[in-house]
Protein backbone atom coordinates (compact mmCIF):
# COMPACT_ATOMS: atom_id res chain seq x y z
CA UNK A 1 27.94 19.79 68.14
CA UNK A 2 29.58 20.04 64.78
CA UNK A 3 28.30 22.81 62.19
CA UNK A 4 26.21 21.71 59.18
CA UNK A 5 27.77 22.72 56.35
CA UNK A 6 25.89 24.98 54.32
CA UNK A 7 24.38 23.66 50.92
CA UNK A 8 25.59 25.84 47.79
CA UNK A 9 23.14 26.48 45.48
CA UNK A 10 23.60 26.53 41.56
CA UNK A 11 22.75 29.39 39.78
CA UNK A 12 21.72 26.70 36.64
CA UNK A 13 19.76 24.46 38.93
CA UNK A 14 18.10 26.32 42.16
CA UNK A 15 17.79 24.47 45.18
CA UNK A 16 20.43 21.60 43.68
CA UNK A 17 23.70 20.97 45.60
CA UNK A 18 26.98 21.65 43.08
CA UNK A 19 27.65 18.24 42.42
CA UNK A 20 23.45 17.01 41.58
CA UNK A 21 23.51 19.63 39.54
CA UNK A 22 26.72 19.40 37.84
CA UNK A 23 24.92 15.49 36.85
CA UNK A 24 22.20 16.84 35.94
CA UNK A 25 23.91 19.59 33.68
CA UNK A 26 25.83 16.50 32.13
CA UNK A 27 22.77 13.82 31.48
CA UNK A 28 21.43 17.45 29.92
CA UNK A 29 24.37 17.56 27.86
CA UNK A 30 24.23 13.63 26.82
CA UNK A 31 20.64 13.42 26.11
CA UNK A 32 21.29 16.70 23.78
CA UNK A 33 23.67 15.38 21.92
CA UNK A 34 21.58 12.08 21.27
CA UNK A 35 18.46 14.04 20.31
CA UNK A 36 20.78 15.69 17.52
CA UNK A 37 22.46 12.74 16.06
CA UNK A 38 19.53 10.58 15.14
CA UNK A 39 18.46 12.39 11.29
CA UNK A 40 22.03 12.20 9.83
CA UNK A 41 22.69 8.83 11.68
CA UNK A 42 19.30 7.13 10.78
CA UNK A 43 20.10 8.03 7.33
CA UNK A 44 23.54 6.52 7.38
CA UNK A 45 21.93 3.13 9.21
CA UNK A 46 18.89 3.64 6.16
CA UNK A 47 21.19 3.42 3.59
CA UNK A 48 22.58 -0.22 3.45
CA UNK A 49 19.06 -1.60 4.61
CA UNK A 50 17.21 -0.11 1.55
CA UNK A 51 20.28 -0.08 -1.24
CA UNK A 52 22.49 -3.36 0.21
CA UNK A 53 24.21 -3.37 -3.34
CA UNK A 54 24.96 0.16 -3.60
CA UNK A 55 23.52 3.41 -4.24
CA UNK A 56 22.14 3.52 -8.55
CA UNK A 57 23.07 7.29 -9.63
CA UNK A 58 24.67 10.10 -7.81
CA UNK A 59 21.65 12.74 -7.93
CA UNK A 60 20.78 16.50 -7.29
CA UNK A 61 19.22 15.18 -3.57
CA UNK A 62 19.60 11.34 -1.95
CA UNK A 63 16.99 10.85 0.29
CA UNK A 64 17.28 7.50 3.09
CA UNK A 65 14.01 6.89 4.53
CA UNK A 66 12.13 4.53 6.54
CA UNK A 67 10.67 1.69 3.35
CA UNK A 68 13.02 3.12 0.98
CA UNK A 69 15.56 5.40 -0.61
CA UNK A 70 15.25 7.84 -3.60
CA UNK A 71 17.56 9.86 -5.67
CA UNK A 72 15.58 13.30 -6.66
CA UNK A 73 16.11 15.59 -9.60
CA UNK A 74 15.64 19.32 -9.26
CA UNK A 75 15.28 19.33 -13.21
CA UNK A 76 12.72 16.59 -13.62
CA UNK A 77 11.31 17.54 -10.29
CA UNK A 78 10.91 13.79 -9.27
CA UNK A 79 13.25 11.18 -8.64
CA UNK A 80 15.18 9.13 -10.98
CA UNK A 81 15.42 6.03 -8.83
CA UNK A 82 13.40 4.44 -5.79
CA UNK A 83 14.97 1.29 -3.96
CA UNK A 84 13.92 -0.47 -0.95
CA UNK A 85 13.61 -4.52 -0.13
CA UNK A 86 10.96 -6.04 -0.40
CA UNK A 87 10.59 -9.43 2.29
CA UNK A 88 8.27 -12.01 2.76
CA UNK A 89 7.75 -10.91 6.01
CA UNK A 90 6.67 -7.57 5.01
CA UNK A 91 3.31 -8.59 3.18
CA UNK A 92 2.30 -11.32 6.26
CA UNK A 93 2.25 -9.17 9.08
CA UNK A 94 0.23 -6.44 10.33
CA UNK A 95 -0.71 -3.17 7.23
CA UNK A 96 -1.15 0.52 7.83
CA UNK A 97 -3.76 2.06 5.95
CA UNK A 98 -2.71 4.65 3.55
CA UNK A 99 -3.04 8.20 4.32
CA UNK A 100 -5.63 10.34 3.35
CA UNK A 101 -3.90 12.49 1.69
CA UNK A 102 -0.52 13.49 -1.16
CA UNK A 103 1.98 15.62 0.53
CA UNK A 104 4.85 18.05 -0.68
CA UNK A 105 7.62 16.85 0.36
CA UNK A 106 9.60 19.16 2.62
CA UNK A 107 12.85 17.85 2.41
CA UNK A 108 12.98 19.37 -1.09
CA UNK A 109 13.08 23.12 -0.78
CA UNK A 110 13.54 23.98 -4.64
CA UNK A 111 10.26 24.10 -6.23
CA UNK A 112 8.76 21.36 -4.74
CA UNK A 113 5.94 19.55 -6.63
CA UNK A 114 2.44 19.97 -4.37
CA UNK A 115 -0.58 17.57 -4.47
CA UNK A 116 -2.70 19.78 -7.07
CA UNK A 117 -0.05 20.02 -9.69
CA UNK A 118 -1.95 17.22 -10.77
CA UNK A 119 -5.63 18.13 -10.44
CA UNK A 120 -7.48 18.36 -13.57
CA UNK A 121 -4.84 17.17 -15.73
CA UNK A 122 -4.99 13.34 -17.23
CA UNK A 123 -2.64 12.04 -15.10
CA UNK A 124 -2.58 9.94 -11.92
CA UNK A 125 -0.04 10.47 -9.03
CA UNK A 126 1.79 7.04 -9.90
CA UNK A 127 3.97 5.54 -7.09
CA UNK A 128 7.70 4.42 -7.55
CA UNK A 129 8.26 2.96 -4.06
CA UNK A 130 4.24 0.93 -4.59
CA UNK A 131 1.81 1.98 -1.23
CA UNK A 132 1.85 -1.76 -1.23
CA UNK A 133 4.92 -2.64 -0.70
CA UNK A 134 5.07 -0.17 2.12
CA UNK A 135 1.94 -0.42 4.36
CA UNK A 136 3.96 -2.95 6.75
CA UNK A 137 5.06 0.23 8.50
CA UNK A 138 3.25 3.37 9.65
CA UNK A 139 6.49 5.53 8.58
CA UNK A 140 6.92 3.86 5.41
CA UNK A 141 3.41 4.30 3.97
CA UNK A 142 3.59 7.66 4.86
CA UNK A 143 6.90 8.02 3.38
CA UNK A 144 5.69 6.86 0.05
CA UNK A 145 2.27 9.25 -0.34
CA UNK A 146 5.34 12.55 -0.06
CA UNK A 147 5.11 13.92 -3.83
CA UNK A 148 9.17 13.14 -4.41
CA UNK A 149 7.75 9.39 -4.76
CA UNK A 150 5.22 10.45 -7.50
CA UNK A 151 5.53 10.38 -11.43
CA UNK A 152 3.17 11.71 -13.73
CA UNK A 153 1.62 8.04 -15.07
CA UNK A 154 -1.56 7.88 -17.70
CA UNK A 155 -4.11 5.75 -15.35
CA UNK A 156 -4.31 3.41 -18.48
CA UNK A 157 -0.62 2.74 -17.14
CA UNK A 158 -0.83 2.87 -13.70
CA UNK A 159 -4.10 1.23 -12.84
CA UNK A 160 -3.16 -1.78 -15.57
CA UNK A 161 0.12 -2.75 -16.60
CA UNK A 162 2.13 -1.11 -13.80
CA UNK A 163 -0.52 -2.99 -10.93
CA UNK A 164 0.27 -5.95 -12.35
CA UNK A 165 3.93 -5.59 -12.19
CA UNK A 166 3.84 -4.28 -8.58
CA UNK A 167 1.28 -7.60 -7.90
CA UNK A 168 3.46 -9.46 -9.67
CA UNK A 169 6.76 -8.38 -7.29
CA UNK A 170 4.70 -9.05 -4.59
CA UNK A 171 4.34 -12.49 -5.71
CA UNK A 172 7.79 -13.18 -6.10
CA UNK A 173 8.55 -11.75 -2.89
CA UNK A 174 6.58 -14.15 -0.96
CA UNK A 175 8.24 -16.88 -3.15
CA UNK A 176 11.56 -15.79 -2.99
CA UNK A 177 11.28 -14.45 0.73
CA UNK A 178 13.67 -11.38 -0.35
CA UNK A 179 14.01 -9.05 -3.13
CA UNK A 180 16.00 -5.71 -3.92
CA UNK A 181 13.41 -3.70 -6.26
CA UNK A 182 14.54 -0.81 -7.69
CA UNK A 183 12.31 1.76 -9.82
CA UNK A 184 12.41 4.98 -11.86
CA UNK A 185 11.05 6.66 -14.67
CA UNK A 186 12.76 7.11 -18.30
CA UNK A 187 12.10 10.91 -19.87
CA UNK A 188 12.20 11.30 -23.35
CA UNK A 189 15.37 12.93 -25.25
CA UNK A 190 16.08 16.40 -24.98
CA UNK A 191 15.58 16.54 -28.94
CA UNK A 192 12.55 14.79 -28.86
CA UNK A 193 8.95 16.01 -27.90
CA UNK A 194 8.00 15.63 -24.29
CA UNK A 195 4.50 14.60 -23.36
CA UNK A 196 1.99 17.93 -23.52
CA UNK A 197 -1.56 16.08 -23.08
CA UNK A 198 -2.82 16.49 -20.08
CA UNK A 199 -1.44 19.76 -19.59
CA UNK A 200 0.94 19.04 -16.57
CA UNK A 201 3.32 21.11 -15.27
CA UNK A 202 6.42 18.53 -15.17
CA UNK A 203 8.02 16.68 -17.23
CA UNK A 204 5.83 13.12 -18.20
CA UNK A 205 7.69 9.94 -18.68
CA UNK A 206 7.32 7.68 -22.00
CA UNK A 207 8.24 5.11 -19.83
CA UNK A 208 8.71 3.63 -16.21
CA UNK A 209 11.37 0.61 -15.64
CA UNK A 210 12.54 -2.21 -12.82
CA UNK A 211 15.03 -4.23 -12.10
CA UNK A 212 14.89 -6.69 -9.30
CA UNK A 213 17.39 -9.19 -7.86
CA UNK A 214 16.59 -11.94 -5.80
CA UNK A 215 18.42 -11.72 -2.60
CA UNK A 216 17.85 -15.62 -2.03
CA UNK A 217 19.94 -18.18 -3.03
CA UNK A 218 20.33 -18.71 -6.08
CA UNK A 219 20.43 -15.38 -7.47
CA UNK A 220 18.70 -14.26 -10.24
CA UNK A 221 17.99 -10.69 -11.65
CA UNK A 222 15.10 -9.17 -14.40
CA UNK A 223 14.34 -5.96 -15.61
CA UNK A 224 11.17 -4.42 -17.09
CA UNK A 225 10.96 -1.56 -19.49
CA UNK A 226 6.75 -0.64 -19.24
CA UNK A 227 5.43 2.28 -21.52
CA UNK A 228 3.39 5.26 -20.00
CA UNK A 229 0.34 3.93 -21.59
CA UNK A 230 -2.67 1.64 -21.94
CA UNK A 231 -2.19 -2.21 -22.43
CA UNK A 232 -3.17 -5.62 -22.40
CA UNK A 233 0.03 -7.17 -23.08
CA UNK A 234 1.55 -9.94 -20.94
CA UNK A 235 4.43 -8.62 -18.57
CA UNK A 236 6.58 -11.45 -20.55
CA UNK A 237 6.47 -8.58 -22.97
CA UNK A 238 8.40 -5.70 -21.26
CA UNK A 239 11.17 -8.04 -19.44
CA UNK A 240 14.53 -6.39 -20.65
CA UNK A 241 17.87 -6.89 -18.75
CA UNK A 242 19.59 -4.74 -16.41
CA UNK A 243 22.20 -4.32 -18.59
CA UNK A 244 19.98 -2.69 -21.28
CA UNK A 245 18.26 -0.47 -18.25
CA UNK A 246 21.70 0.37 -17.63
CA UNK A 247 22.25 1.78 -20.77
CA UNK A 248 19.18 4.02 -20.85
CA UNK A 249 19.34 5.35 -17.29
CA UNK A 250 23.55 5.95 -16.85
CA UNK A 251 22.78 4.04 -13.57
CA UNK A 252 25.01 1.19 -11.93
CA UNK A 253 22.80 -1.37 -10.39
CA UNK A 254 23.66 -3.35 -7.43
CA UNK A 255 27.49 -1.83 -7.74
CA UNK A 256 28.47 -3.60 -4.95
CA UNK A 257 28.13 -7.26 -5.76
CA UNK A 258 30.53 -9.98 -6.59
CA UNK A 259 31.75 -8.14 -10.32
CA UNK A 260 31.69 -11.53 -12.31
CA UNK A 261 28.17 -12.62 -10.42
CA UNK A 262 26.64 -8.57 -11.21
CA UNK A 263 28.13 -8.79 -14.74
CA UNK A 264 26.53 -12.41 -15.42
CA UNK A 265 23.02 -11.66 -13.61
CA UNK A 266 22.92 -8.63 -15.30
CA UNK A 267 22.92 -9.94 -19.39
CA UNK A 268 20.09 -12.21 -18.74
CA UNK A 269 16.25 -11.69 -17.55
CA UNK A 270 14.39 -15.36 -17.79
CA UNK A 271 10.77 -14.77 -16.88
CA UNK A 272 10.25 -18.41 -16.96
CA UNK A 273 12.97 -18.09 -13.74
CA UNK A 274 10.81 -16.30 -11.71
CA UNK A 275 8.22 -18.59 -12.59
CA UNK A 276 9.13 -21.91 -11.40
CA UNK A 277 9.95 -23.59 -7.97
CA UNK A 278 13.39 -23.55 -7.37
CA UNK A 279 14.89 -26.64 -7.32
CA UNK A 280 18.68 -25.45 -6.60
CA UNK A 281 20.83 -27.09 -4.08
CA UNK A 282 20.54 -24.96 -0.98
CA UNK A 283 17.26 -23.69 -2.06
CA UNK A 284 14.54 -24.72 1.00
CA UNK A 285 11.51 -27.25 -0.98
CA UNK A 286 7.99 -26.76 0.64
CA UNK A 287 5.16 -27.97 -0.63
CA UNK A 288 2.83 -25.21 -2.44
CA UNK A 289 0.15 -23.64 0.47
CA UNK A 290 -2.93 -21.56 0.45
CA UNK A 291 -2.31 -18.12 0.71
CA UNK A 292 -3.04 -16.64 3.91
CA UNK A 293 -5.96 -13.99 4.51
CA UNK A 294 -2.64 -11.28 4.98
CA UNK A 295 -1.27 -12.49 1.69
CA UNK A 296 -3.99 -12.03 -0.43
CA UNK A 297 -5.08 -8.61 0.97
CA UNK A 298 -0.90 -7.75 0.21
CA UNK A 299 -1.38 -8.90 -3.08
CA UNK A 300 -4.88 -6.49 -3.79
CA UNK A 301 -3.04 -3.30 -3.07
């Protein structure tokens, strides 16, 4: 009768053979190394989804999230630009409610803003990347109530003519079935006197812009330039072009398109445009439809 040979433990894995628990060491190894990857990598994927045209400004701190990007400023403590697209698909489907809550947001470790930086001043917590444009995904709602998407807005501003801006993207989003929207605030020269009512501890913007470009064919861009106040005006009067955002902000806008389509899209905003059906070669005709019960709770946010 041959002799069994004896099994060899592993000092690693007791009670394993050498070779089950040199596998095991290695699918340890593997699923290590995939557990680390994901943040950077996820970023990198992030990046083209929510900027396809190329990142606006080199800032302090970039920040590629799930619904959206965001370049931060230590020295405004907020960020200068949001961008993200904004689908059709994303205001007919299934919406997460918004949190409860603001939160600090702890990817910025110098002198983060918190929640109650705004409490008791005359302010609202104003959204770049909208909580409307975002509540298609759990991660992305939450993504947009962290305090790096906040700007100090007078509600006058933010529960008026800035709604009706982010209603009106939402609009032209289901029309246009794709949009790049990109958003920021404008501060006030560093020879000029900054905002003090209110009594905030930031620094308050005299003005918020945005410049979208339809995705669809054929392309179109506009711009808005909308003052950190109360108004009744029509958004008709706050269209600007990209060019002249440009020009305020130092940023490059959608960088990576065609440079003779960027540099002719971007010298003219046409609200009237946006307005009308498209009747473009190419361009899908459908007959106009009732809104669906998903649309128009989209469009209330």
């Amino acid at each position: 009768m041959r002799e069994r040979r004896k099994r060899i433990p592993c000092f690693f894995f007791p009670g394993l053979s050498r070779a089950a628990a040199f596998f095991a060491l290695l699918l340890s190894f593997v699923f290590t190394l995939a557990a680390a990857e994901p943040a950077g990598r996820k970023e990198e994927l992030l990046q083209p989804e929510n900027l396809p045209f190329g990142v606006p400004k080199e800032t302090d701190r970039i920040l590629h999230r799930e619904g959206f990007s965001l370049g931060y400023s230590h020295k405004y403590r907020q960020a200068l630009w949001v961008g993200y697209v904004l689908k059709k698909e994303h205001l007919t489907g299934k919406r997460f409610r918004r949190p409860a809550a603001f939160r600090s947001d702890p990817a910025i470790t110098e002198n983060p803003v918190q929640p109650g930086e705004y409490t008791g001043t005359k302010f609202d917590r104003g959204h770049l990347a909208p909580a409307g444009d975002m509540s298609y995904s759990h991660p992305a709602i939450l993504n947009s109530f962290f305090m790096s998407n906040i700007s100090p807005q007078t509600p006058g501003c933010n529960r008026g003519i800035w709604k009706r801006l982010e209603t009106q993207i939402r609009k032209w989003a289901l029309a246009e079935e794709c949009l790049c929207v990109i958003t920021g605030p404008l501060f006030p020269q560093e020879d000029e006197k900054a905002e003090e009512e209110g009594a905030i501890s930031l620094p308050v913007p005299y003005a918020f812009y945005k410049v979208v470009l339809d995705m669809t064919p054929p392309r179109k861009m506009i711009a808005f330039i909308v003052p950190n106040r109360a108004g009744r005006e029509r958004l008709q009067r706050f269209v600007v072009t990209v060019d002249d955002v440009e020009k305020l902000t130092g940023c490059d806008f959608f960088s990576e398109l065609d440079d003779e389509l960027e540099e002719k899209l971007e010298r003219h905003s046409d609200f009237s445009l946006w307005q009308a059906p498209s009747s473009a070669p190419g361009r899908k005709q459908s007959a106009p439809k009732r809104r669906s019960s998903l649309e128009k709770e989209a469009l209330k946010e």
